[in-house]
Protein backbone atom coordinates (compact mmCIF):
# COMPACT_ATOMS: atom_id res chain seq x y z
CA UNK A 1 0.00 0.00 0.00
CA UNK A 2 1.42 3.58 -0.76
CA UNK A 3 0.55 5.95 2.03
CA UNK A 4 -0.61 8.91 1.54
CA UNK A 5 0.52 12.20 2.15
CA UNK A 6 -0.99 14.31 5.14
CA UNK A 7 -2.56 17.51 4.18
CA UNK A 8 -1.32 18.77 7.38
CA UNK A 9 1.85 20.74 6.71
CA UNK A 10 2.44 20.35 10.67
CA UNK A 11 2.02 16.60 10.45
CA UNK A 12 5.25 14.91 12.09
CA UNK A 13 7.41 18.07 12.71
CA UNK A 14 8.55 18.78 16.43
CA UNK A 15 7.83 21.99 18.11
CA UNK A 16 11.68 21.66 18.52
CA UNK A 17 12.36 21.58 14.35
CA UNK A 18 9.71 24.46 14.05
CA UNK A 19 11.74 26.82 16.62
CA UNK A 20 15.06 25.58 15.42
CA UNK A 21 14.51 26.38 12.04
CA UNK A 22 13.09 29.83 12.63
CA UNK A 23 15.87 30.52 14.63
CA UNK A 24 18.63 29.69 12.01
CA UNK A 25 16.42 31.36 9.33
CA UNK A 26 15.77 34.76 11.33
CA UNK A 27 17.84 34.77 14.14
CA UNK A 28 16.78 35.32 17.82
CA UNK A 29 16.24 39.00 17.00
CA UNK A 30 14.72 38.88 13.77
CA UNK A 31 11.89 36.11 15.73
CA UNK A 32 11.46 38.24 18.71
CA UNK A 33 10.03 41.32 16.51
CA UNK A 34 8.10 38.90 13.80
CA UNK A 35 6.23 36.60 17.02
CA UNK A 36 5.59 39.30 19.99
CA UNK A 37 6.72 36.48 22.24
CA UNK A 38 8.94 37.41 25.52
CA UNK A 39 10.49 33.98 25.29
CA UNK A 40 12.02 34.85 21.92
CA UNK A 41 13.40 38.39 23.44
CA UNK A 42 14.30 37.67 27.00
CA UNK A 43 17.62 35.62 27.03
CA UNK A 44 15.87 33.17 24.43
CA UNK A 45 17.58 29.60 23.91
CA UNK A 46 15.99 26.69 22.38
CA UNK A 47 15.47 24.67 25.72
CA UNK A 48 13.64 27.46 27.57
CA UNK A 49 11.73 28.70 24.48
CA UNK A 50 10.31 25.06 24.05
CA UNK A 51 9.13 24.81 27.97
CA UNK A 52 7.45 28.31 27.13
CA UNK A 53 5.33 27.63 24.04
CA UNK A 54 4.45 23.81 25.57
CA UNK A 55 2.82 25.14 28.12
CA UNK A 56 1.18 28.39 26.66
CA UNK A 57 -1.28 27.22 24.02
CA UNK A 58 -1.58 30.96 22.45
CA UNK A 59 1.97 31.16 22.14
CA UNK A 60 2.98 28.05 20.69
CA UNK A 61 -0.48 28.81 18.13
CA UNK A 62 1.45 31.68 16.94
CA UNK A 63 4.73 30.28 16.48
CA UNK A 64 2.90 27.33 14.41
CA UNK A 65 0.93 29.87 12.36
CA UNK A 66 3.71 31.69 11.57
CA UNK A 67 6.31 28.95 10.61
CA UNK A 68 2.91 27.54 8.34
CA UNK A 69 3.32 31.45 6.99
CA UNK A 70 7.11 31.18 6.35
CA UNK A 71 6.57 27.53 4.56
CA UNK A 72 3.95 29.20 2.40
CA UNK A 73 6.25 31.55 1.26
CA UNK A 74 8.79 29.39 0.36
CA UNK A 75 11.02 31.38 3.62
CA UNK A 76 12.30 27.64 4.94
């Protein structure tokens, strides 16, 4: 059987790979002014950007929406 692709761009990507590849597209800086998200401007790393958006469903909605945004646009 062949399976089929997902129509959900989202479909078996990490919140990890989304964040990580923002971050070596735009940069820390770059993210902190595109996603009004302190955990992006505050002394932002991976690790403590990740227990952020896990636990703040708003937050990690935004980051989602705007990585589907950056896909879209052929950005990453």
């Amino acid at each position: 059987m062949d399976a089929k692709p997902h129509k959900d761009p989202l479909h078996g990507v990490t919140l990890e790979q989304i964040v990580v590849r923002l971050v070596d597209y735009y940069g820390w800086g770059e993210l902190g002014e595109q996603i009004e998200i302190n955990c992006f401007n505050s002394n932002p790393s991976v690790k403590s950007s990740l227990k952020f958006l896990r636990r703040t469903p708003w937050a990690r909605s935004k980051v989602e929406k705007f990585y589907l945004a950056a896909i879209k646009n052929d950005l990453l």
